[in-house]
C-alpha atoms as a PDB file:
ATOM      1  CA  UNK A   1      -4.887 -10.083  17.345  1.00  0.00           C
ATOM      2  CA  UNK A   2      -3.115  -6.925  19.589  1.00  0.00           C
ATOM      3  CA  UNK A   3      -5.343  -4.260  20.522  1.00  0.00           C
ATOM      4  CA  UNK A   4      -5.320  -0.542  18.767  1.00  0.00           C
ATOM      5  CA  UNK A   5      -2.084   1.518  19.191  1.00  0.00           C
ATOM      6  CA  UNK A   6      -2.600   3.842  22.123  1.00  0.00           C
ATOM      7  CA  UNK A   7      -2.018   7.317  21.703  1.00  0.00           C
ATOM      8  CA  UNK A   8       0.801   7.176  24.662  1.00  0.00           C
ATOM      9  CA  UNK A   9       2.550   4.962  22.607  1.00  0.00           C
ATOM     10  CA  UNK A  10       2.723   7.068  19.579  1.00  0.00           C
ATOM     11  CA  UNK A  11       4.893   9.499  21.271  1.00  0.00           C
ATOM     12  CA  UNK A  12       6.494   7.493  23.477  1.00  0.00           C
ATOM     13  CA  UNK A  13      10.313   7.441  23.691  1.00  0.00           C
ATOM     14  CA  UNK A  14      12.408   4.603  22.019  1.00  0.00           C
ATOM     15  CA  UNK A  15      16.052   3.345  22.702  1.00  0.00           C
ATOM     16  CA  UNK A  16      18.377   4.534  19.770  1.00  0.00           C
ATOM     17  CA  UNK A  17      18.651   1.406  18.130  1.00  0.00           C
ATOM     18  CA  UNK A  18      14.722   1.676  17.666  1.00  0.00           C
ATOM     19  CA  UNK A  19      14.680   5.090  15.659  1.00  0.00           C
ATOM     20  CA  UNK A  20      14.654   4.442  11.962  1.00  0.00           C
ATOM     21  CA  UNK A  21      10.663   2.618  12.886  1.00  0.00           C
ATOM     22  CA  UNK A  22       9.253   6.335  13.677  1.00  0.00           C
ATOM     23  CA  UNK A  23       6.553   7.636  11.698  1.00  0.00           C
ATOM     24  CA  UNK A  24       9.484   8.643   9.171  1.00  0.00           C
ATOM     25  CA  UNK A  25      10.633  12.264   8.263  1.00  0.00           C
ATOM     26  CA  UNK A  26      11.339  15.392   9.878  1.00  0.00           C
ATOM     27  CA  UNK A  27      10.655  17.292   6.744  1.00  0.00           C
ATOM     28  CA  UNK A  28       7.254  17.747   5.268  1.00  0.00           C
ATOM     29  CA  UNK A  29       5.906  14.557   3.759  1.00  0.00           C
ATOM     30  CA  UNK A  30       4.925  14.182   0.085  1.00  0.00           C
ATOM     31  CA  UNK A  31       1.284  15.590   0.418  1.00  0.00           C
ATOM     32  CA  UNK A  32      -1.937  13.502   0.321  1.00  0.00           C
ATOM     33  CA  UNK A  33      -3.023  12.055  -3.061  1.00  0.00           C
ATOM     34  CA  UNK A  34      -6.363  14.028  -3.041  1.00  0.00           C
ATOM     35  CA  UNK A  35      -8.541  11.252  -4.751  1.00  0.00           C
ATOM     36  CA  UNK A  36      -7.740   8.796  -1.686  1.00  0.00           C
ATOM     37  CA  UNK A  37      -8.993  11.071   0.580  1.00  0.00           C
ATOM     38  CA  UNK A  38     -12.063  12.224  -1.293  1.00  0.00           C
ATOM     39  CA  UNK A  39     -15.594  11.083   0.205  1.00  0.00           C
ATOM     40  CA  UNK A  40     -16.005   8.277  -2.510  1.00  0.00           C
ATOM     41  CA  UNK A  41     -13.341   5.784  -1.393  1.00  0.00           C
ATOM     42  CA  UNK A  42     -13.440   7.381   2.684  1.00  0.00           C
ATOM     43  CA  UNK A  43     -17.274   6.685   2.276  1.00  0.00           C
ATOM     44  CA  UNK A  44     -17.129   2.964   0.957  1.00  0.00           C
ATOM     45  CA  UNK A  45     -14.509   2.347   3.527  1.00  0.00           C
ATOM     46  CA  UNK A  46     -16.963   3.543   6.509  1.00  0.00           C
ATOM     47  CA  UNK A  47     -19.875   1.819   5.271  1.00  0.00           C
ATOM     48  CA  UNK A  48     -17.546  -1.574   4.370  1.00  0.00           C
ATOM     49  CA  UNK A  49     -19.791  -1.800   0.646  1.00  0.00           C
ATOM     50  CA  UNK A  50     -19.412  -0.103  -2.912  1.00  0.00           C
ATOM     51  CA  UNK A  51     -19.750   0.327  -5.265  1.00  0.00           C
ATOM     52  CA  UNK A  52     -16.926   2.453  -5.893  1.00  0.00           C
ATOM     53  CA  UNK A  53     -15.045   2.380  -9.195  1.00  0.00           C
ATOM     54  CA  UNK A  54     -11.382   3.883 -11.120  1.00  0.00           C
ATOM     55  CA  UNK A  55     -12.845   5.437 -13.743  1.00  0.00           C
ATOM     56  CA  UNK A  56     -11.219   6.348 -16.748  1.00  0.00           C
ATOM     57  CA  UNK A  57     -12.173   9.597 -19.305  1.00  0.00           C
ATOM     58  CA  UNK A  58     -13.575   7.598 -21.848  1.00  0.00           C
ATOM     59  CA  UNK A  59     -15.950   6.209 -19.199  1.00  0.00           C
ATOM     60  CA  UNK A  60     -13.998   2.930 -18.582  1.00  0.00           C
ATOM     61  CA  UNK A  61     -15.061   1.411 -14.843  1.00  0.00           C
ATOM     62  CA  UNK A  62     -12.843  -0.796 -13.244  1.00  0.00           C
ATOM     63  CA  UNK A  63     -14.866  -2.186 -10.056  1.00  0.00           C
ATOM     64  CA  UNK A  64     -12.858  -2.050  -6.430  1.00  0.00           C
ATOM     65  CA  UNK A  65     -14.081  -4.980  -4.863  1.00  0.00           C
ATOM     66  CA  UNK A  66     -14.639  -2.718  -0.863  1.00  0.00           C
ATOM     67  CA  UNK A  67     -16.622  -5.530   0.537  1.00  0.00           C
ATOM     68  CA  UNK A  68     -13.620  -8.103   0.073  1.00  0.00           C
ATOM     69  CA  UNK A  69     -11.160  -5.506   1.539  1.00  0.00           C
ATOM     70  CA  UNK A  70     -13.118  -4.663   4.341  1.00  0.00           C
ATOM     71  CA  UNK A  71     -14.161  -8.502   5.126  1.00  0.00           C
ATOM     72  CA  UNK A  72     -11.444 -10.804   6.982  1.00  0.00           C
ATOM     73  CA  UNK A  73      -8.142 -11.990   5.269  1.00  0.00           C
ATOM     74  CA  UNK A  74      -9.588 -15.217   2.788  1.00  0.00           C
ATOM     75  CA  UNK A  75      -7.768 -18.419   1.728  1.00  0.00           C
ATOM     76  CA  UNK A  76      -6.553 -16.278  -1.352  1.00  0.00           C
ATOM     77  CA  UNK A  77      -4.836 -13.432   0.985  1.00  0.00           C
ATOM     78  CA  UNK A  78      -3.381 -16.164   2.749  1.00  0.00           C
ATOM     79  CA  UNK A  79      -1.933 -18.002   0.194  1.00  0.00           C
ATOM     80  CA  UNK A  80      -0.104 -14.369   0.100  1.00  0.00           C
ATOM     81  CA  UNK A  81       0.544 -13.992   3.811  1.00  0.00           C
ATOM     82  CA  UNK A  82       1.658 -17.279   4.294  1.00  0.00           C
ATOM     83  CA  UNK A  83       4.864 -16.352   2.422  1.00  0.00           C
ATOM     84  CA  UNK A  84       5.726 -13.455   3.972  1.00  0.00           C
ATOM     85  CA  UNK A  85       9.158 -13.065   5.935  1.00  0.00           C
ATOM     86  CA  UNK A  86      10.231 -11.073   8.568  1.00  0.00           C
ATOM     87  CA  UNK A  87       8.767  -8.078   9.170  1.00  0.00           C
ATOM     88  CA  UNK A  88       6.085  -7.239   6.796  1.00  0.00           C
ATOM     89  CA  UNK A  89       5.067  -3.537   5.129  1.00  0.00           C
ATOM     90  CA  UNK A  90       1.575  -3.613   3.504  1.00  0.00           C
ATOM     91  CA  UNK A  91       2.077  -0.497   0.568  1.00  0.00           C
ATOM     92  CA  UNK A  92      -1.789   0.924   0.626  1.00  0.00           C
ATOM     93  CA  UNK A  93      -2.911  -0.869   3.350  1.00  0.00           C
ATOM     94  CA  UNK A  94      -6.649   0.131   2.772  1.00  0.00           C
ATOM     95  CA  UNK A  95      -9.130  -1.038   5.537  1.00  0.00           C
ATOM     96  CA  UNK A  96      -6.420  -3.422   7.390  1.00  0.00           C
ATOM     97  CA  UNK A  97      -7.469  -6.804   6.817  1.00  0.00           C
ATOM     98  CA  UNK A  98      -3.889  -7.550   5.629  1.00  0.00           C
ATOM     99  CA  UNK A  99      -2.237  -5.993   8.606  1.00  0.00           C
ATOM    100  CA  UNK A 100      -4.350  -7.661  11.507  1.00  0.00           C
ATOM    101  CA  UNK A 101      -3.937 -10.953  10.015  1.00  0.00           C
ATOM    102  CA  UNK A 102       0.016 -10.825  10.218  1.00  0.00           C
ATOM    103  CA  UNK A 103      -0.612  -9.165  13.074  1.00  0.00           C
ATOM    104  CA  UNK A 104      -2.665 -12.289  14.402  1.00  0.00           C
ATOM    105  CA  UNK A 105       0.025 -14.350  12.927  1.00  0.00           C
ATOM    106  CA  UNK A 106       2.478 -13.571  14.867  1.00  0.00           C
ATOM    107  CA  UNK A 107       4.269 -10.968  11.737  1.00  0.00           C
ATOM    108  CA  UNK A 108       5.691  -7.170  13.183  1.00  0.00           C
ATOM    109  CA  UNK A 109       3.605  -5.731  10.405  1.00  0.00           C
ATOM    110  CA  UNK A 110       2.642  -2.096   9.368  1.00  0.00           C
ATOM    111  CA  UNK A 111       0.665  -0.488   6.694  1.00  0.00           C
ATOM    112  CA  UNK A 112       1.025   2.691   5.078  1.00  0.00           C
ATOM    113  CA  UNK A 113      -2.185   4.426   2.851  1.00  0.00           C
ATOM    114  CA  UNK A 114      -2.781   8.138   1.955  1.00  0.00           C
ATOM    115  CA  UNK A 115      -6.276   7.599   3.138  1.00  0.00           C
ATOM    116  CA  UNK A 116      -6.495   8.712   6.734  1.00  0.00           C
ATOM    117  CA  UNK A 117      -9.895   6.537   7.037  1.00  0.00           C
ATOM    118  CA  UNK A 118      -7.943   3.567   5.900  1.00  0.00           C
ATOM    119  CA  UNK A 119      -5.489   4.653   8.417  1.00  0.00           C
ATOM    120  CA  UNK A 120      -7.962   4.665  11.080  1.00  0.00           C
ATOM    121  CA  UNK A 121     -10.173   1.494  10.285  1.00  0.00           C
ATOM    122  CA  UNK A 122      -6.749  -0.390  10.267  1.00  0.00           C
ATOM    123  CA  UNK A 123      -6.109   0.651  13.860  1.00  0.00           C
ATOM    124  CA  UNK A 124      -9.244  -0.359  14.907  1.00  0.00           C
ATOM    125  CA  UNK A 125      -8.742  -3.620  13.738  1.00  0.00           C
ATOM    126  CA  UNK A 126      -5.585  -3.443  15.795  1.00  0.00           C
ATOM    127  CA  UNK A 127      -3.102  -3.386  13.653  1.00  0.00           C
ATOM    128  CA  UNK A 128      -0.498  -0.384  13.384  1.00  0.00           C
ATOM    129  CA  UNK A 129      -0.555   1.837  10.465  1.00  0.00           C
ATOM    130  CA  UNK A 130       0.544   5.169   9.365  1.00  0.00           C
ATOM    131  CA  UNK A 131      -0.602   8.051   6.513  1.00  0.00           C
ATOM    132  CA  UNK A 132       2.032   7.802   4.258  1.00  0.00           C
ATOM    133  CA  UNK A 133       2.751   7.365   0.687  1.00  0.00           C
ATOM    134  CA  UNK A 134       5.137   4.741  -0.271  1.00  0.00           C
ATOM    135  CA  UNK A 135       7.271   7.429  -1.878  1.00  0.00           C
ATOM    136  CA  UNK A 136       7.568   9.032   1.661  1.00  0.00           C
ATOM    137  CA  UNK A 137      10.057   8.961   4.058  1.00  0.00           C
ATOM    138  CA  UNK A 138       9.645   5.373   6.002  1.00  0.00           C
ATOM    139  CA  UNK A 139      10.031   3.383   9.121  1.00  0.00           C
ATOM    140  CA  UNK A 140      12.823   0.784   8.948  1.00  0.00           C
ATOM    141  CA  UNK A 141      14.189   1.780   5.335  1.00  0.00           C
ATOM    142  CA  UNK A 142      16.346  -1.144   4.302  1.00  0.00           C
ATOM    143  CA  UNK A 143      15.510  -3.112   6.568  1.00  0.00           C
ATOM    144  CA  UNK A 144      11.530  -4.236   5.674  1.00  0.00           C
ATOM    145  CA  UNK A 145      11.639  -8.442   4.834  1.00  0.00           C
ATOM    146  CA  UNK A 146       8.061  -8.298   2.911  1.00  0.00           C
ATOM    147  CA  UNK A 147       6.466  -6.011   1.399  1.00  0.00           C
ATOM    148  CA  UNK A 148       3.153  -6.518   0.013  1.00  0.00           C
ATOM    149  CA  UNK A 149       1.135  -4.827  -3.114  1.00  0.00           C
ATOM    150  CA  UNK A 150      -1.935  -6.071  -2.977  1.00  0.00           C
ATOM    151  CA  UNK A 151      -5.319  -5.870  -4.357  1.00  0.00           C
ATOM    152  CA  UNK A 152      -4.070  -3.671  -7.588  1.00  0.00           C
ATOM    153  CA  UNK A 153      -1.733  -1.815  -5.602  1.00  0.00           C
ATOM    154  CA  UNK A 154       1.378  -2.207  -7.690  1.00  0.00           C
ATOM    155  CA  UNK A 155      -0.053   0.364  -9.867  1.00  0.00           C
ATOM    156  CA  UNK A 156       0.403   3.044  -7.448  1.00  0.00           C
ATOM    157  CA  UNK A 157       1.745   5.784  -8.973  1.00  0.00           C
ATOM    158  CA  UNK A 158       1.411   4.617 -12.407  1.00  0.00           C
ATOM    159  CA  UNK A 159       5.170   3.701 -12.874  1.00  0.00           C
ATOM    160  CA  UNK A 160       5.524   0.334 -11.881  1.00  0.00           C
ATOM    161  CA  UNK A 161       9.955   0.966 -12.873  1.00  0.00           C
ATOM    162  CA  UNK A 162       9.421   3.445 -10.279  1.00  0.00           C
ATOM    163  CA  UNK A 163       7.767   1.670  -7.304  1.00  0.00           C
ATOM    164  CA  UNK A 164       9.956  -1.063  -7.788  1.00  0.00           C
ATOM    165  CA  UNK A 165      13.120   1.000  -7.698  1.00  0.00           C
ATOM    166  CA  UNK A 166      11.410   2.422  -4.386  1.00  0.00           C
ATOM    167  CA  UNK A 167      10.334  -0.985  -2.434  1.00  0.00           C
ATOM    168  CA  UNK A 168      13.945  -2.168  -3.529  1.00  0.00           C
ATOM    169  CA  UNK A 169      15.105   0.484  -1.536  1.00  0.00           C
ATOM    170  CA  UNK A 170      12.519  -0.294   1.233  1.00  0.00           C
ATOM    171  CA  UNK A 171      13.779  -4.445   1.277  1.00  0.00           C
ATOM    172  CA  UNK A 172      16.545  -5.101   3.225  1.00  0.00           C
ATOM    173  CA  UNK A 173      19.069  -7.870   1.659  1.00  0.00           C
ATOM    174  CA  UNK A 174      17.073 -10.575  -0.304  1.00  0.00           C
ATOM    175  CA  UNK A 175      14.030  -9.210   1.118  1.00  0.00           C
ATOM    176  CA  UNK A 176      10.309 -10.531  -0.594  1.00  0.00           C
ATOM    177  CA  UNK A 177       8.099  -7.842  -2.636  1.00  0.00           C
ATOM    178  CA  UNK A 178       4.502 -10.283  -2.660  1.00  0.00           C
ATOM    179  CA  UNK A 179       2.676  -8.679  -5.568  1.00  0.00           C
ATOM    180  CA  UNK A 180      -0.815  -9.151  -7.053  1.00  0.00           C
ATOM    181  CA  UNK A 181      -1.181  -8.884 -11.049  1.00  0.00           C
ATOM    182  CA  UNK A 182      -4.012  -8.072 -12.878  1.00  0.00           C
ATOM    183  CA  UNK A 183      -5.255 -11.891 -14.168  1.00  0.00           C
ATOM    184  CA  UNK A 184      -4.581 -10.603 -17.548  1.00  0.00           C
ATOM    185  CA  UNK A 185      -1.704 -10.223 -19.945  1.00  0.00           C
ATOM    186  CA  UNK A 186      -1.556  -6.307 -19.449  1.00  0.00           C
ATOM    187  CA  UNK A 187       0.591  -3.164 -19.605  1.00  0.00           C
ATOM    188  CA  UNK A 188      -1.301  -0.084 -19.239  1.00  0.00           C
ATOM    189  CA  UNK A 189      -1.013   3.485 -17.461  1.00  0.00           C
ATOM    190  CA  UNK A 190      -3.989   5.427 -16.986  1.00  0.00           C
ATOM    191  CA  UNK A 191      -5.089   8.553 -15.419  1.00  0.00           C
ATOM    192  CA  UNK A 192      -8.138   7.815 -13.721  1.00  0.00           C
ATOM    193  CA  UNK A 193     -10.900   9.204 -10.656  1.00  0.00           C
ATOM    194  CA  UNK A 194     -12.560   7.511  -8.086  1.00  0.00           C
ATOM    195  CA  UNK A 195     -16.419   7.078  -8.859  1.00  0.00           C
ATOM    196  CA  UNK A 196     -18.960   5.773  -6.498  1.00  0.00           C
ATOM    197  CA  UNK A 197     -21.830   5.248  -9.375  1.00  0.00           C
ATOM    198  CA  UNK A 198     -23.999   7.240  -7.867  1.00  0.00           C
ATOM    199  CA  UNK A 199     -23.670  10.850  -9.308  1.00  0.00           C
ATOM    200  CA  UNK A 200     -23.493  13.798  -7.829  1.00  0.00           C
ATOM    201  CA  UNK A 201     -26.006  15.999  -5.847  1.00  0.00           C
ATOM    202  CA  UNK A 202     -29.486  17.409  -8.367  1.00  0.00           C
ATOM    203  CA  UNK A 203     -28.545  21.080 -10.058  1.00  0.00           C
ATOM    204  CA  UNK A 204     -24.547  20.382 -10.184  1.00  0.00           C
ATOM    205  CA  UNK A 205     -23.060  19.974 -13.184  1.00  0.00           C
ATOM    206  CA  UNK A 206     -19.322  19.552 -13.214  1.00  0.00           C
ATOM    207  CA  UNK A 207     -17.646  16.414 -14.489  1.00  0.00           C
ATOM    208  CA  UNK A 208     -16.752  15.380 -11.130  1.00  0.00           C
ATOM    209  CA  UNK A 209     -20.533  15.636  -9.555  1.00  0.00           C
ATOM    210  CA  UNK A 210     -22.018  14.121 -12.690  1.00  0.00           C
ATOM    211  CA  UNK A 211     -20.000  11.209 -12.497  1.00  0.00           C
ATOM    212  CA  UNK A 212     -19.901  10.848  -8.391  1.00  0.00           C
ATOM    213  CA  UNK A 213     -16.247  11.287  -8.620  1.00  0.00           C
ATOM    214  CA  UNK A 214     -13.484  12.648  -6.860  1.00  0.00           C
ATOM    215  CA  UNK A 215     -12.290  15.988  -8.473  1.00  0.00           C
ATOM    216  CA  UNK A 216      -8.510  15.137  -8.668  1.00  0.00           C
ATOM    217  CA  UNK A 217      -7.555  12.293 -11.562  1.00  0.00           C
ATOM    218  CA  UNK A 218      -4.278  10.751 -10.880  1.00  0.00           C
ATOM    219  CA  UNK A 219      -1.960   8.227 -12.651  1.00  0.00           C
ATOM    220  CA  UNK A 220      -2.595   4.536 -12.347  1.00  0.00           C
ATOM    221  CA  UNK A 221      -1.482   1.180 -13.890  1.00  0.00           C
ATOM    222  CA  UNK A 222      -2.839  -2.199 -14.636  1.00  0.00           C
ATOM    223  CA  UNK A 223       0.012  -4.927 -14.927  1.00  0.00           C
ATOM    224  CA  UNK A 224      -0.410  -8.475 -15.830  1.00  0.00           C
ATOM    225  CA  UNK A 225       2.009 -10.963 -14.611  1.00  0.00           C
ATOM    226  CA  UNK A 226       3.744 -11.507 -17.770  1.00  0.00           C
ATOM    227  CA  UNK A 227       4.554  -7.802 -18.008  1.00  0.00           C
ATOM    228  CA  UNK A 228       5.463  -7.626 -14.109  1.00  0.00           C
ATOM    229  CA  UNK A 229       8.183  -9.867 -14.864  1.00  0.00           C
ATOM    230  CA  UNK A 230       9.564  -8.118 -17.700  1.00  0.00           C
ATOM    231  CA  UNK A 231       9.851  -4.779 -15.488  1.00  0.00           C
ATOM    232  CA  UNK A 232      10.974  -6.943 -12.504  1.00  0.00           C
ATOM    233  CA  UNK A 233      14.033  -8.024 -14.898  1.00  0.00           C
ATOM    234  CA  UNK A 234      14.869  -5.128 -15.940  1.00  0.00           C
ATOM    235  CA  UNK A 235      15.357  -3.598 -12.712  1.00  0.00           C
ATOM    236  CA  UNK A 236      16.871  -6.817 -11.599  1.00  0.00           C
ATOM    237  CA  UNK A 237      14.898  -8.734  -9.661  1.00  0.00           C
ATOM    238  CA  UNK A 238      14.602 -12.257  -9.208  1.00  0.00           C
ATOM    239  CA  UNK A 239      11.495 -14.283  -9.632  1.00  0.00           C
ATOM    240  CA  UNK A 240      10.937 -16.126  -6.501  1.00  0.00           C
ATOM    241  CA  UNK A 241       6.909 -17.426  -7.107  1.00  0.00           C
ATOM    242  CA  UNK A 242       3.824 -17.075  -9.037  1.00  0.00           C
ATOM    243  CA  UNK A 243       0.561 -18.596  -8.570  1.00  0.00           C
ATOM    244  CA  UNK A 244      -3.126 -18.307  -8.736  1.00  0.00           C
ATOM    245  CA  UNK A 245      -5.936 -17.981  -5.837  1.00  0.00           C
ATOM    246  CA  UNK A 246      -9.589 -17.850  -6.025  1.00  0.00           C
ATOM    247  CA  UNK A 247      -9.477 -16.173  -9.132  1.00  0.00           C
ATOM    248  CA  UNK A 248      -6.415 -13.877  -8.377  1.00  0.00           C
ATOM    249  CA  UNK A 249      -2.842 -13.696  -9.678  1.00  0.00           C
ATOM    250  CA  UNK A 250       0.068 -13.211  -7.353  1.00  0.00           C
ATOM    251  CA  UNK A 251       3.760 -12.844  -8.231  1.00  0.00           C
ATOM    252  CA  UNK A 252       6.676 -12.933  -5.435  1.00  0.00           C
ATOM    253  CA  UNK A 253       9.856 -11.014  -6.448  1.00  0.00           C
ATOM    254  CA  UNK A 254      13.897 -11.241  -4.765  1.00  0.00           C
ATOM    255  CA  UNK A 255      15.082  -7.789  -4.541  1.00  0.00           C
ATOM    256  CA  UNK A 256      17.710  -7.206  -6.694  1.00  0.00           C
ATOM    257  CA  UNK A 257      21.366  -7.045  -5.435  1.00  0.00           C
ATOM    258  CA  UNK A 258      22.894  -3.356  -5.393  1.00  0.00           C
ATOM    259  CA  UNK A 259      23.389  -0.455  -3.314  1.00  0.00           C
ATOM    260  CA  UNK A 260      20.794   1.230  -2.352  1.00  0.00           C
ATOM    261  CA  UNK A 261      19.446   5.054  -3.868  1.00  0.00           C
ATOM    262  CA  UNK A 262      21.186   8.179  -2.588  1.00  0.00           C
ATOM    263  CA  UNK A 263      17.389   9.131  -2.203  1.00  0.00           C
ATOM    264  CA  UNK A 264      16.907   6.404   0.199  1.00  0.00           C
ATOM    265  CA  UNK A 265      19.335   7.351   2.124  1.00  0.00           C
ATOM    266  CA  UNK A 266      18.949  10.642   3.115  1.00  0.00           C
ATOM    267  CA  UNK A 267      15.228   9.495   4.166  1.00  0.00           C
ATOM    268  CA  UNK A 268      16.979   6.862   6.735  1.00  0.00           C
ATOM    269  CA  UNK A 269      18.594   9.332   7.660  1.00  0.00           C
ATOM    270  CA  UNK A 270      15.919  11.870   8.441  1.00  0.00           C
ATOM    271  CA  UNK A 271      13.615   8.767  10.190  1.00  0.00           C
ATOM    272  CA  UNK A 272      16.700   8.331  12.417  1.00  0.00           C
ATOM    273  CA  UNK A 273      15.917  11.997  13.861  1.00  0.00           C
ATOM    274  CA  UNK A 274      12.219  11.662  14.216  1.00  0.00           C
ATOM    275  CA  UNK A 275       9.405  10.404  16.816  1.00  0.00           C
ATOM    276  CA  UNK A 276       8.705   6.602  17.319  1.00  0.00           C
ATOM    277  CA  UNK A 277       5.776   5.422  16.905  1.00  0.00           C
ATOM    278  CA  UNK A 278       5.609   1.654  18.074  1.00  0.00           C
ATOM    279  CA  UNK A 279       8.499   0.378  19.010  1.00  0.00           C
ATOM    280  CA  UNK A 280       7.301  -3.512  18.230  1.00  0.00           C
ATOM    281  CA  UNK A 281       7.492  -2.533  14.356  1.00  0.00           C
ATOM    282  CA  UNK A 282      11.209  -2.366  14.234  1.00  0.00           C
ATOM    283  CA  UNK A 283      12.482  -4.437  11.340  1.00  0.00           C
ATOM    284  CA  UNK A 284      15.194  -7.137  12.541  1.00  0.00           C
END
């Protein structure tokens, strides 16, 4: 495993060739999903325990299993990692477990989270990560050979049409998006807050300190494999795997053949113009 990212490397220059792997974007980046950053999810990530929940309006709890992501890579993460290619983006990288494994593998790897204490345990771990949001400007664009959604992640955003329009523009040719499903037949998008269970302090009584949540909800989904697929095909994609692990659900996706968005490229273009920030996460 490499050691943490010094901070004279962050700024450090890069040959030309090496640009489009800078912490991405000249302009101002999409700002931070509020919930991520909230204490609930920052706390459990210090500590390394939950509980910490998405929690619907209606009172619905769906448990985030923090110990797991804040142990070591297991045999069912593997089973994931093993069948990565190339150069490997981890979309909500969390704690980092993910990324120092590839790292330790051998893998260029990177994560991206909106949590800045993901962001930080990740480093410290020794792996190289940035605070970004997938639907930021990004390192490499077009040129990434993995990408990973793990752990719930591809229902970031709550559009899963949407995220895979964006990692196809993230993949470069026949690049790999590793995915896990929900390890049930569903299709759901919900607007939901982070919730530690514990409630908030004595005397306060909005929603949000009753509940031990953060204050901002935002949009999520929950997507079985079967439904996966469907979206996958109708964006084009090709199915490339599915299997089970410990419990777990995983689905491995060919991105589909076309030319990438106008969007897309006017972000490669501004990463071209910006700082680098390790030059040993350039795609190739």
């Amino acid at each position: 495993m490499s050691t943490t990212v010094p901070s004279s490397e962050l700024t450090a220059s890069a040959p030309a060739e090496s640009a489009d792997i800078t912490e991405a974007g000249t302009g101002p980046a999409t700002p931070r999903t509020a919930s991520w950053g909230a204490d609930p999810y920052a706390n459990a990530l210090r500590t390394g325990r939950g509980p910490l929940f998405l929690r619907r309006s209606d009172g619905w709890l769906l448990p985030l299993d923090v110990e797991r992501w804040c142990s070591d890579a297991g045999s069912a993460d593997l089973s994931a990692l093993h069948r990565c290619e190339g150069p490997v983006l981890d979309i909500g990288c969390g704690p980092g477990r993910l990324v120092a494994e590839l790292t330790s593998l051998g893998h260029r790897a990177l994560g991206i989270d909106v949590s800045e204490a993901a962001v930080d345990r990740t480093r410290r771990l020794g792996g190289a990560a940035l605070l970004r949001s997938v639907f930021d400007p990004l390192p490499g664009e077009g040129r990434w050979g993995t990408l990973l959604l793990l752990d719930g992640n591809i229902g970031i955003g709550g559009d899963p049409a949407a995220l895979l329009a964006r990692a196809a523009d993230l993949l470069g040719v026949g690049g790999l998006l590793i995915a896990e499903t929900a390890p049930v037949d569903v299709d759901e998008r919900v607007r939901v807050r982070l919730d530690d269970g514990r409630g908030g302090p004595p005397g306060e009584s909005s929603p949000a300190a009753v509940c031990g949540a953060a204050a901002e909800p935002f949009p999520w989904a929950r997507i079985g494999t079967p439904a996966l697929l469907r979206h996958a095909r109708a964006c084009g994609w090709r199915t490339a795997d599915q299997w089970g692990a410990e419990g777990r659900t995983f689905v491995s996706l060919r991105r589909p053949v076309r030319e990438r968005s106008a969007r897309a490229s006017s972000q490669s273009a501004e990463s071209a113009n910006s700082t680098p920030v390790i030059s040993s996460q350039l795609p190739k």
